[in-house]
N, C-alpha and C. Protein backbone atom coordinates (compact mmCIF):
# COMPACT_ATOMS: atom_id res chain seq x y z
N UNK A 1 11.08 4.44 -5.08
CA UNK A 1 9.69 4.36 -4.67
C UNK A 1 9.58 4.87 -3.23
N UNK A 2 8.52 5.88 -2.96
CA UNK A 2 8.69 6.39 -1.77
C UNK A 2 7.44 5.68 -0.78
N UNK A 3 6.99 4.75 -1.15
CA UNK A 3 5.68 3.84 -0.38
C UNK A 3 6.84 2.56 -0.19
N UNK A 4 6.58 1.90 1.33
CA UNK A 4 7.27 1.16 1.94
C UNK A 4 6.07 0.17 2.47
N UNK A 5 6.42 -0.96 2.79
CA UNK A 5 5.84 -1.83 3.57
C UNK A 5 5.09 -1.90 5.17
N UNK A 6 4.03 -1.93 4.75
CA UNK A 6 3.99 -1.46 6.44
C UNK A 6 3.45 0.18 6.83
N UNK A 7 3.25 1.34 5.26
CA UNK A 7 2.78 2.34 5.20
C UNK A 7 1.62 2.15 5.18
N UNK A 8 0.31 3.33 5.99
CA UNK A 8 -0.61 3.72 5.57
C UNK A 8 -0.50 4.80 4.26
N UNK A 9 -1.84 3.67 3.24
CA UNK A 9 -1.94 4.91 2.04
C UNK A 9 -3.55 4.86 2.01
N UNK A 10 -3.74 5.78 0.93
CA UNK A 10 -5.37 5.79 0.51
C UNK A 10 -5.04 5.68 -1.16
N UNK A 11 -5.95 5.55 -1.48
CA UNK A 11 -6.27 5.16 -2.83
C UNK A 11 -7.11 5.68 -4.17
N UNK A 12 -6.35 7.07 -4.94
CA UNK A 12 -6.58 8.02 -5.08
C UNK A 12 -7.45 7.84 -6.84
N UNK A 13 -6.97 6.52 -7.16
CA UNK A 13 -8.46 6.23 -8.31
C UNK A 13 -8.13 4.57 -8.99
N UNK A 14 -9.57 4.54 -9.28
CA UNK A 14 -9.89 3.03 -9.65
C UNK A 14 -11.24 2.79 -8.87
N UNK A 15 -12.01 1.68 -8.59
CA UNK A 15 -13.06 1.18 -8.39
C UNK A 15 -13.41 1.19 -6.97
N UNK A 16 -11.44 1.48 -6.07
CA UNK A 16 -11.78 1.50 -4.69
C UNK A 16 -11.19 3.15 -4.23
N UNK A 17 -11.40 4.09 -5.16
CA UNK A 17 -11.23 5.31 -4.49
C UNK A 17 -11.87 5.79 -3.33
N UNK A 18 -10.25 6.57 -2.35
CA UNK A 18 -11.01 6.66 -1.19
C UNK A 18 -10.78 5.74 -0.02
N UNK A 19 -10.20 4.61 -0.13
CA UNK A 19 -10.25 3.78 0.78
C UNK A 19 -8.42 3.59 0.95
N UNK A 20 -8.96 3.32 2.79
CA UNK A 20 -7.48 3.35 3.22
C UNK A 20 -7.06 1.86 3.31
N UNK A 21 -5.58 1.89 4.02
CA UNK A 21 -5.03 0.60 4.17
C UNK A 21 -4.03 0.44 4.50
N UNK A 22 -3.06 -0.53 4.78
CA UNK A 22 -2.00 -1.32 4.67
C UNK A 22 -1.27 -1.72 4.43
N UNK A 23 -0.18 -1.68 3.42
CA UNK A 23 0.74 -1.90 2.29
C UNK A 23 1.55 -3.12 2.87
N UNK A 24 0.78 -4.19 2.35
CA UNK A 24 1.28 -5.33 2.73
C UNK A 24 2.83 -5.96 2.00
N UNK A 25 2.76 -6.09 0.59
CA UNK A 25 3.63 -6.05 -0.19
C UNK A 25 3.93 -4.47 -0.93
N UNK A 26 4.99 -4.16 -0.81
CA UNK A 26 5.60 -3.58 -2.02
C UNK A 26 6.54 -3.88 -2.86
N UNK A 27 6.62 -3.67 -4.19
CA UNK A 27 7.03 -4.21 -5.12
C UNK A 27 8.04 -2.73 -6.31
N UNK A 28 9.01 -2.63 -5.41
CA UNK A 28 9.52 -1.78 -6.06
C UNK A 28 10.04 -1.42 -7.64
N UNK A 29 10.52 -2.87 -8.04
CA UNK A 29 11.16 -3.54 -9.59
C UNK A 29 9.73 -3.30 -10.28
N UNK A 30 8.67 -3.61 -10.05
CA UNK A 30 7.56 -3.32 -10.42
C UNK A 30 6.78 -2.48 -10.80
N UNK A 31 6.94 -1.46 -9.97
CA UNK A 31 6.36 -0.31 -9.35
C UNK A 31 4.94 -0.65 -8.96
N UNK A 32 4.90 -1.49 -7.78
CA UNK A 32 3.32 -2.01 -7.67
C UNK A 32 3.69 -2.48 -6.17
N UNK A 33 2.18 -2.05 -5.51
CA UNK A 33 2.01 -2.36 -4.38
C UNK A 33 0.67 -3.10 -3.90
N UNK A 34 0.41 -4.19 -2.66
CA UNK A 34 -0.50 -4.54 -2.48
C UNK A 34 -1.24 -4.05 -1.02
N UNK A 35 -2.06 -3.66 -1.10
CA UNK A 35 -2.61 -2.77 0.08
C UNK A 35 -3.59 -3.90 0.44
N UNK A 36 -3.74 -3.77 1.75
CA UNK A 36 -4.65 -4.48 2.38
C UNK A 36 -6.31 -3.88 1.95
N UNK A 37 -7.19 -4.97 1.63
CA UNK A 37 -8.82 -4.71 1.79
C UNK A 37 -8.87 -4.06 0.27
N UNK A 38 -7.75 -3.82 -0.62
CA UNK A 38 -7.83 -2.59 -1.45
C UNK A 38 -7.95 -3.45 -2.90
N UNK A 39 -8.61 -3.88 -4.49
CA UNK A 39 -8.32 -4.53 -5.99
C UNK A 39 -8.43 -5.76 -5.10
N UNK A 40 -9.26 -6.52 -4.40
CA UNK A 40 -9.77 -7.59 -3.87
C UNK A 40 -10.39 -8.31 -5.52
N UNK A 41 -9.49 -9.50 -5.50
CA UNK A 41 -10.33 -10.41 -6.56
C UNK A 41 -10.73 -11.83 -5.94
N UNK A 42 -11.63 -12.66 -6.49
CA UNK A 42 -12.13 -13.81 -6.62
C UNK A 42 -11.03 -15.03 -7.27
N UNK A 43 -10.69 -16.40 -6.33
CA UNK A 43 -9.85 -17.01 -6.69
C UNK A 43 -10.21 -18.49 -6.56
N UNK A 44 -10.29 -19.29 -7.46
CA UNK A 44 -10.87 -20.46 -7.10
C UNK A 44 -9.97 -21.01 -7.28
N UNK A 45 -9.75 -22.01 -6.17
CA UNK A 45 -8.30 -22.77 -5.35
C UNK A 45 -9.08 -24.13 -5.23
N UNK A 46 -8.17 -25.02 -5.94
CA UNK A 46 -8.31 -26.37 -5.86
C UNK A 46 -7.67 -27.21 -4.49
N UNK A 47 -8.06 -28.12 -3.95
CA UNK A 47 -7.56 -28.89 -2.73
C UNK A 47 -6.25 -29.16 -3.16
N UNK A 48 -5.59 -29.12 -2.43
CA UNK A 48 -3.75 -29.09 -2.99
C UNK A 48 -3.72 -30.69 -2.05
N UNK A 49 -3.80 -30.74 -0.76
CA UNK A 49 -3.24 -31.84 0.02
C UNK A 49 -4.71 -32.37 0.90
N UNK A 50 -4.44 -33.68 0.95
CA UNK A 50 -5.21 -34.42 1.71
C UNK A 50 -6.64 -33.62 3.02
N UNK A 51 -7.52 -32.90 2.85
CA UNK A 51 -7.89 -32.62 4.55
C UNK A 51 -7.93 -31.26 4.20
N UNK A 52 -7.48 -30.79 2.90
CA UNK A 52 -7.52 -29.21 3.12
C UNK A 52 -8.77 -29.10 2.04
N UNK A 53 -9.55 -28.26 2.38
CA UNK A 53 -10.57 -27.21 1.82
C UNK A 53 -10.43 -26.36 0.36
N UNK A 54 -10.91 -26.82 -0.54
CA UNK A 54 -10.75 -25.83 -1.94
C UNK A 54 -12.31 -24.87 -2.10
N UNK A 55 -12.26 -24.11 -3.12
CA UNK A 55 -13.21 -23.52 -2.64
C UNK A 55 -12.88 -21.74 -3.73
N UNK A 56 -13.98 -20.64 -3.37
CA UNK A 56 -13.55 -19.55 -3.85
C UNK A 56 -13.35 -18.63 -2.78
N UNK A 57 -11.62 -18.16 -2.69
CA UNK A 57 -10.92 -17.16 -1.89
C UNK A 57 -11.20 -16.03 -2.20
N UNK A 58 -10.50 -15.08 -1.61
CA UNK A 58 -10.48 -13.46 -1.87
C UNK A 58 -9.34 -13.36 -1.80
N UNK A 59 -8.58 -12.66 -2.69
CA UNK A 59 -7.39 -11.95 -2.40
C UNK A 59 -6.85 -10.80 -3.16
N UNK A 60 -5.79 -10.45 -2.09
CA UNK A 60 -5.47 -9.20 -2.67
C UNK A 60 -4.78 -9.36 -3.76
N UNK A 61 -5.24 -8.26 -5.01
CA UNK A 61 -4.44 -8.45 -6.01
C UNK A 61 -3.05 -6.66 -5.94
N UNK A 62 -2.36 -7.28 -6.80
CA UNK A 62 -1.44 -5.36 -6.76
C UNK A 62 -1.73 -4.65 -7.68
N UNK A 63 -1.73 -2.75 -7.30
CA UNK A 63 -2.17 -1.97 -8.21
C UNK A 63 -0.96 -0.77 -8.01
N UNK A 64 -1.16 -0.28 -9.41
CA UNK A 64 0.28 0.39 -9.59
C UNK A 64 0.79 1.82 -8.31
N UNK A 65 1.46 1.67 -7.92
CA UNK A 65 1.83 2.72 -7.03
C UNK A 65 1.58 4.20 -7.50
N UNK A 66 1.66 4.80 -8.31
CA UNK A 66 1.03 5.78 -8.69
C UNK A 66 -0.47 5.99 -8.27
N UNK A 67 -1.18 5.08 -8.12
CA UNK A 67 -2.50 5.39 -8.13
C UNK A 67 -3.08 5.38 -6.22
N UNK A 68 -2.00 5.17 -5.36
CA UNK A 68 -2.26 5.22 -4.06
C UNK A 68 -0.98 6.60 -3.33
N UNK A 69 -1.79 7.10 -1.87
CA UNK A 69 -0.45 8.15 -1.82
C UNK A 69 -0.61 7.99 -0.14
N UNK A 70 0.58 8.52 0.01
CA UNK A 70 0.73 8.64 1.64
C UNK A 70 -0.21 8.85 2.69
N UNK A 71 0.05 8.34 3.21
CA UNK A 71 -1.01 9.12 4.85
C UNK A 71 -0.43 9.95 6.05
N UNK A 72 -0.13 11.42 5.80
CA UNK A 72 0.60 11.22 7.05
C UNK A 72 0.01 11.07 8.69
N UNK A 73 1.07 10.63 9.54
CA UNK A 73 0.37 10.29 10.53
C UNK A 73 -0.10 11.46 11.55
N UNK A 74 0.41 12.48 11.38
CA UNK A 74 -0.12 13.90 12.11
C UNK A 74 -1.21 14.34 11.23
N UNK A 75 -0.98 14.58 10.29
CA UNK A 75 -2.43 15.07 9.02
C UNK A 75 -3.13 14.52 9.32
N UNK A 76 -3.39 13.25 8.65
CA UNK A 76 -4.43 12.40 8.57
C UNK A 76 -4.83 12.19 7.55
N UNK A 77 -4.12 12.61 6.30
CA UNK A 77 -4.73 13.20 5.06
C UNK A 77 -3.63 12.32 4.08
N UNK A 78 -4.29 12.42 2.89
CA UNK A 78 -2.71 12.36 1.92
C UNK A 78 -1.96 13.06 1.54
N UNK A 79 -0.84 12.80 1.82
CA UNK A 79 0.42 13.89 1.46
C UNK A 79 1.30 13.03 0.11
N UNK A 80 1.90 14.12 -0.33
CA UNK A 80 3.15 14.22 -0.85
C UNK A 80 4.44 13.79 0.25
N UNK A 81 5.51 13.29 -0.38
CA UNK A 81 6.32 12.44 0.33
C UNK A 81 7.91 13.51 -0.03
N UNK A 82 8.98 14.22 0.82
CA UNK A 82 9.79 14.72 0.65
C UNK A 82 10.50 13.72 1.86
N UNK A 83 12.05 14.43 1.31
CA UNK A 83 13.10 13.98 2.08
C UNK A 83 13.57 14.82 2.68
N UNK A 84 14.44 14.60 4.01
CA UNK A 84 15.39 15.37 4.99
C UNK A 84 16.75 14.54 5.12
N UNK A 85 17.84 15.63 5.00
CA UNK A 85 18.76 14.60 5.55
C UNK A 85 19.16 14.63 6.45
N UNK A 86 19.29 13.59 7.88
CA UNK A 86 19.50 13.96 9.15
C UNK A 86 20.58 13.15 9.55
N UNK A 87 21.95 13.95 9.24
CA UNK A 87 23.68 12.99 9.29
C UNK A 87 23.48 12.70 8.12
N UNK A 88 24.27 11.01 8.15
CA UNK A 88 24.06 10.52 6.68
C UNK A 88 22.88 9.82 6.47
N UNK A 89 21.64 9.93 7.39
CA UNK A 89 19.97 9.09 7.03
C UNK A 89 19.39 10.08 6.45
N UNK A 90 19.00 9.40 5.34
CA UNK A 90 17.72 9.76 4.77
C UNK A 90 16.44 9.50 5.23
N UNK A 91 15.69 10.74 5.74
CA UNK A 91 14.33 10.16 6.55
C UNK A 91 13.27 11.07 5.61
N UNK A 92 12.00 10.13 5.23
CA UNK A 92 10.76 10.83 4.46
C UNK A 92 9.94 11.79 5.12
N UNK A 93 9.40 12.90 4.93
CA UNK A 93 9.04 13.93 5.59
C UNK A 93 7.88 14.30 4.93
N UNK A 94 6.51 14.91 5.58
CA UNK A 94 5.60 14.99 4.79
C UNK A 94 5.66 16.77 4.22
N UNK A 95 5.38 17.02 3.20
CA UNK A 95 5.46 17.71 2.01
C UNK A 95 4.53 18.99 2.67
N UNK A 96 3.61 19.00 3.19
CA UNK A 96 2.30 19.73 4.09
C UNK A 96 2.76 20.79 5.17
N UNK A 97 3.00 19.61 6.16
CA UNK A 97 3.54 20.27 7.73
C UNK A 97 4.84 19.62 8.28
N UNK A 98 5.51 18.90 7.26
CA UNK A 98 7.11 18.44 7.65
C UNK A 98 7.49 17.27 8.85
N UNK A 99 6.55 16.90 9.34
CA UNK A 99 6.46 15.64 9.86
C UNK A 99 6.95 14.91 9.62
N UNK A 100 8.14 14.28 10.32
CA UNK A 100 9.04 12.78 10.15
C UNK A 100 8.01 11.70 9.71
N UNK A 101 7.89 10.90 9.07
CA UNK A 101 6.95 9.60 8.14
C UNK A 101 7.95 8.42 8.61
């Protein structure tokens, strides 16, 4: 999986096409990632302990990695994701204008 934790992606179809974000979780065994602000559902959470608040949350739900793609950070755009090998590291490179990711 070439989306990491902590990447900017955008979100190239479904209900929130178009919109950027955060890749809070990734879920590689899965192939699913959770982007920040991005498949936001409705969650009604019961009071678990004494003093705490139940109520209806928001949260992020995960959507399949295929359907979100890179950002690079010189573009600005979405890219395609290639590799370089520099020694024995493997570093991701954008596919466009070759920019270290």
């Amino acid at each position: 999986m070439k989306i990491k934790k902590d990447d900017k992606v955008i979100v190239l179809s479904g209900k929130d096409k178009g919109k950027q974000g955060k890749v809070l979780i990734a879920d590689p065994k899965g192939l699913k990632v959770v982007v920040e602000g991005v498949n936001v559902a409705t969650k009604h959470q019961k009071p678990r302990k004494q003093g705490e608040e139940g109520g209806i949350i928001k949260v992020e739900t995960p959507i399949y990695v295929s359907k979100v793609q890179l950002v690079c950070p010189k573009c600005g755009k979405g890219v395609r994701v290639g590799y370089k090998m520099d020694g024995d590291k493997k570093i991701r490179v954008c596919k466009k204008c070759g920019a270290e990711i």
